[in-house]
C-alpha atoms as a PDB file:
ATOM      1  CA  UNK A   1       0.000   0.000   0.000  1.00  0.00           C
ATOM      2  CA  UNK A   2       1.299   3.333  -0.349  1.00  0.00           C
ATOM      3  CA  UNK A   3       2.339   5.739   2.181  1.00  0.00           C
ATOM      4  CA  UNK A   4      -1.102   6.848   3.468  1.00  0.00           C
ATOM      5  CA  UNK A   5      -1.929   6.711   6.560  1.00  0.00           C
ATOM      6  CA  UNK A   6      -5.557   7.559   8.639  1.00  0.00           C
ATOM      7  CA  UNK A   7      -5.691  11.288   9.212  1.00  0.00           C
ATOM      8  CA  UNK A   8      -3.885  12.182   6.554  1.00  0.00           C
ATOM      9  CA  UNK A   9      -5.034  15.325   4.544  1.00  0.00           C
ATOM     10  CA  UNK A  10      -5.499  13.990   0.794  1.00  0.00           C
ATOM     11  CA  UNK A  11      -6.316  14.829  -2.268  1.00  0.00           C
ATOM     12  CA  UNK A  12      -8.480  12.796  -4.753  1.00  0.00           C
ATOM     13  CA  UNK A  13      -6.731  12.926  -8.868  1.00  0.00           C
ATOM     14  CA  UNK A  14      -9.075  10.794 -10.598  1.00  0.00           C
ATOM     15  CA  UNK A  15     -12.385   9.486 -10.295  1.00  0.00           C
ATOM     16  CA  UNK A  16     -16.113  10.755  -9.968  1.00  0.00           C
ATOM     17  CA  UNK A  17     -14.995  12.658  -7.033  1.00  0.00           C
ATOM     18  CA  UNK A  18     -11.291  14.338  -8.124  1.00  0.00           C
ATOM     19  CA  UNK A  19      -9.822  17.487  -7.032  1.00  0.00           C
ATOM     20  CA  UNK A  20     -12.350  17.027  -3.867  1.00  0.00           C
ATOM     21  CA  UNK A  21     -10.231  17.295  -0.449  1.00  0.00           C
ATOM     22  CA  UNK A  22     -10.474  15.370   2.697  1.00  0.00           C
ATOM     23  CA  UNK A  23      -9.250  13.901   5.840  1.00  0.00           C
ATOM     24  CA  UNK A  24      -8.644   9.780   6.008  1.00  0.00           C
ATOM     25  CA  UNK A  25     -10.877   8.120   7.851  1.00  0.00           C
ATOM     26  CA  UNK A  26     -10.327   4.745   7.219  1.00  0.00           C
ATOM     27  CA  UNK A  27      -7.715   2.564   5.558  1.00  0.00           C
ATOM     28  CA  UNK A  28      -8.006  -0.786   4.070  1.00  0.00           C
ATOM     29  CA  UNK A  29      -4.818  -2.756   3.157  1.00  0.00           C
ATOM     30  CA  UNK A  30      -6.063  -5.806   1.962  1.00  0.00           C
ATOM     31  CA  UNK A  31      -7.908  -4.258  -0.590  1.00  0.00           C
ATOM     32  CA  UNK A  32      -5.810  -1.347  -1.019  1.00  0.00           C
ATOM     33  CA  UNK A  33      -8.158   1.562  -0.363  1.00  0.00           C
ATOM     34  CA  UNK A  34      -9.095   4.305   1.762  1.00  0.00           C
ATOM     35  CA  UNK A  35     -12.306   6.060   2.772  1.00  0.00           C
ATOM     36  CA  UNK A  36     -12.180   9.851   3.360  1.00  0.00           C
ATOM     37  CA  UNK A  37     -14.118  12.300   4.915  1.00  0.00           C
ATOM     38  CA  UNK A  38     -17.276  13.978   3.655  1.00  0.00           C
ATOM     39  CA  UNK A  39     -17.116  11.434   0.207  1.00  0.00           C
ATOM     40  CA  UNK A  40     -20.113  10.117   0.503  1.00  0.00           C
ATOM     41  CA  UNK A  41     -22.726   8.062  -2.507  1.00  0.00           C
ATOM     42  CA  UNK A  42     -26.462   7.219  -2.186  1.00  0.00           C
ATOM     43  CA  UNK A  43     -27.342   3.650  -1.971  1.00  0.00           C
ATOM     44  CA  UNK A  44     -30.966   2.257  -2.569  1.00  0.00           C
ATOM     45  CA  UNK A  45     -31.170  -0.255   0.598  1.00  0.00           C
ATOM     46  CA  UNK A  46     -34.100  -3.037   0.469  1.00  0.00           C
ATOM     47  CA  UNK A  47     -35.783  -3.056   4.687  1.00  0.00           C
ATOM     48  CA  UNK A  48     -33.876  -5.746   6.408  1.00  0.00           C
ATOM     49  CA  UNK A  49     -35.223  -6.532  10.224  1.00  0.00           C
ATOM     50  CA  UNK A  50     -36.145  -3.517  12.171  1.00  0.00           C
ATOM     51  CA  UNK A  51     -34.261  -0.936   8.995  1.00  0.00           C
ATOM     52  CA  UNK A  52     -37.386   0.272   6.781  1.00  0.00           C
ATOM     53  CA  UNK A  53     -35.230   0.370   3.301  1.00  0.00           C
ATOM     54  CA  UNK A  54     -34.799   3.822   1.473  1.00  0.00           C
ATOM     55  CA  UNK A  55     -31.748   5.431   0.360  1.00  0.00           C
ATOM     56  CA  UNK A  56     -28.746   5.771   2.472  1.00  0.00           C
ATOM     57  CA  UNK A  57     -26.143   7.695   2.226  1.00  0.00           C
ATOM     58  CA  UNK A  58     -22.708   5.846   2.981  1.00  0.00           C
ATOM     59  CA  UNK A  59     -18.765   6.718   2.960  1.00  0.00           C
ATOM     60  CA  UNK A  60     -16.808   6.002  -0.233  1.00  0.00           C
ATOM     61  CA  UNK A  61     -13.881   3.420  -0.412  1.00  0.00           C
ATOM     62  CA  UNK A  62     -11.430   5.094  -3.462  1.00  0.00           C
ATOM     63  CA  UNK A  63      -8.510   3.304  -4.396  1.00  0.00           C
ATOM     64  CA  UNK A  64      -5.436   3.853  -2.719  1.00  0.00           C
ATOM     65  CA  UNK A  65      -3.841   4.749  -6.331  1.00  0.00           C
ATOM     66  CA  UNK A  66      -6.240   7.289  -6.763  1.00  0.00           C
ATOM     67  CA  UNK A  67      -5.240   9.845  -4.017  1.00  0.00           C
ATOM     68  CA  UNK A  68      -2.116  11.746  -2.739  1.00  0.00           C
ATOM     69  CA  UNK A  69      -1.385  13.154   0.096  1.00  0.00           C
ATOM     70  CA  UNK A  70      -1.076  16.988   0.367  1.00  0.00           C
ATOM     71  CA  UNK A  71       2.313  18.238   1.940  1.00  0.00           C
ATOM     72  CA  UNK A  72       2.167  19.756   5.246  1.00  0.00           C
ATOM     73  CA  UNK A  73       5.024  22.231   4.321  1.00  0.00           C
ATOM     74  CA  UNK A  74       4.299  23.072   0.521  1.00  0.00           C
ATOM     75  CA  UNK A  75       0.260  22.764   0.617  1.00  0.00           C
ATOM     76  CA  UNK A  76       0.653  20.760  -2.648  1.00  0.00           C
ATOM     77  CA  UNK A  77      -0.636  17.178  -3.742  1.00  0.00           C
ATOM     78  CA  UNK A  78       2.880  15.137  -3.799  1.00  0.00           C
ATOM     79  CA  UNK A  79       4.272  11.456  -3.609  1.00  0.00           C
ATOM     80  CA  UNK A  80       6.027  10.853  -0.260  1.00  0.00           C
ATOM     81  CA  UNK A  81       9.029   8.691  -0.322  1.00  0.00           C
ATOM     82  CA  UNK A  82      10.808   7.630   3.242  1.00  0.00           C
ATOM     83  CA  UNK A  83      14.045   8.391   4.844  1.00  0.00           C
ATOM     84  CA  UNK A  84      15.658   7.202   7.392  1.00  0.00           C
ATOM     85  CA  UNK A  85      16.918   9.793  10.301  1.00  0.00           C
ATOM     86  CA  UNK A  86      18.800   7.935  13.208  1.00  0.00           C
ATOM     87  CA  UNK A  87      16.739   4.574  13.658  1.00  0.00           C
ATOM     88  CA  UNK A  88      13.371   5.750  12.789  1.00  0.00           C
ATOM     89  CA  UNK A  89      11.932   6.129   9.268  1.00  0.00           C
ATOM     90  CA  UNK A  90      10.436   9.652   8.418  1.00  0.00           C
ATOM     91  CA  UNK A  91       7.816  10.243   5.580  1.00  0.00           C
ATOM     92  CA  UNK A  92       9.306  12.470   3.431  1.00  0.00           C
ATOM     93  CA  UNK A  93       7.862  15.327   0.663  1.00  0.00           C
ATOM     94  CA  UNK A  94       8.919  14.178  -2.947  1.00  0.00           C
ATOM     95  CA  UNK A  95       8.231  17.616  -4.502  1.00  0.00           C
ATOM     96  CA  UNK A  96       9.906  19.780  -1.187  1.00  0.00           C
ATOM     97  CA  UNK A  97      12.082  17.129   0.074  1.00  0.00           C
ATOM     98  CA  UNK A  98      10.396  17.778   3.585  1.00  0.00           C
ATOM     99  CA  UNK A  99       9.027  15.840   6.285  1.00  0.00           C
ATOM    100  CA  UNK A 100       6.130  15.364   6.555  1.00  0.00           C
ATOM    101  CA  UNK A 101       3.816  14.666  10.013  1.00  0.00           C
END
């Protein structure tokens, strides 16, 4: 999976819903996808048990390939590659070259 992580700020580039902004809210790795913030599609839902049916509004899972994260330090959509400081590994800004949080 890529270097996404939940509460990162992102940025959707392709899809039904690009150029739209938003915080992660959930990750996926198996499937490799994310669900953000405030992306959300109607569903028809048939009653089941006590739920009377209707339409529903529910979070969107995008693929992971389909977002970026936007760079703390340069506000722009970029790749993050890693680097390691010391013993840890930092997430690092392809386009600034800084870390990012």
């Amino acid at each position: 999976m890529k270097a996404v992580k939940k509460n990162d700020f992102v940025m959707v580039i392709a899809g039904k819903f690009k150029d739209k902004e938003g915080k992660i809210s959930a990750v996926y790795p198996k499937v490799n996808r994310v669900s953000i913030e405030g992306l959300t599609q109607k569903k028809n839902m048939k009653p089941q048990g006590s739920f009377e049916g209707g339409i529903v509004d529910r979070p969107v899972r995008l693929h992971a390939s389909n977002i970026l994260v936007v760079c703390t330090a340069c506000k722009k959509p970029s790749r993050m590659g890693v680097s390691i400081e010391g013993e840890s590994r930092v997430r690092v800004c392809k386009r600034c070259g800084k870390a990012v949080a």
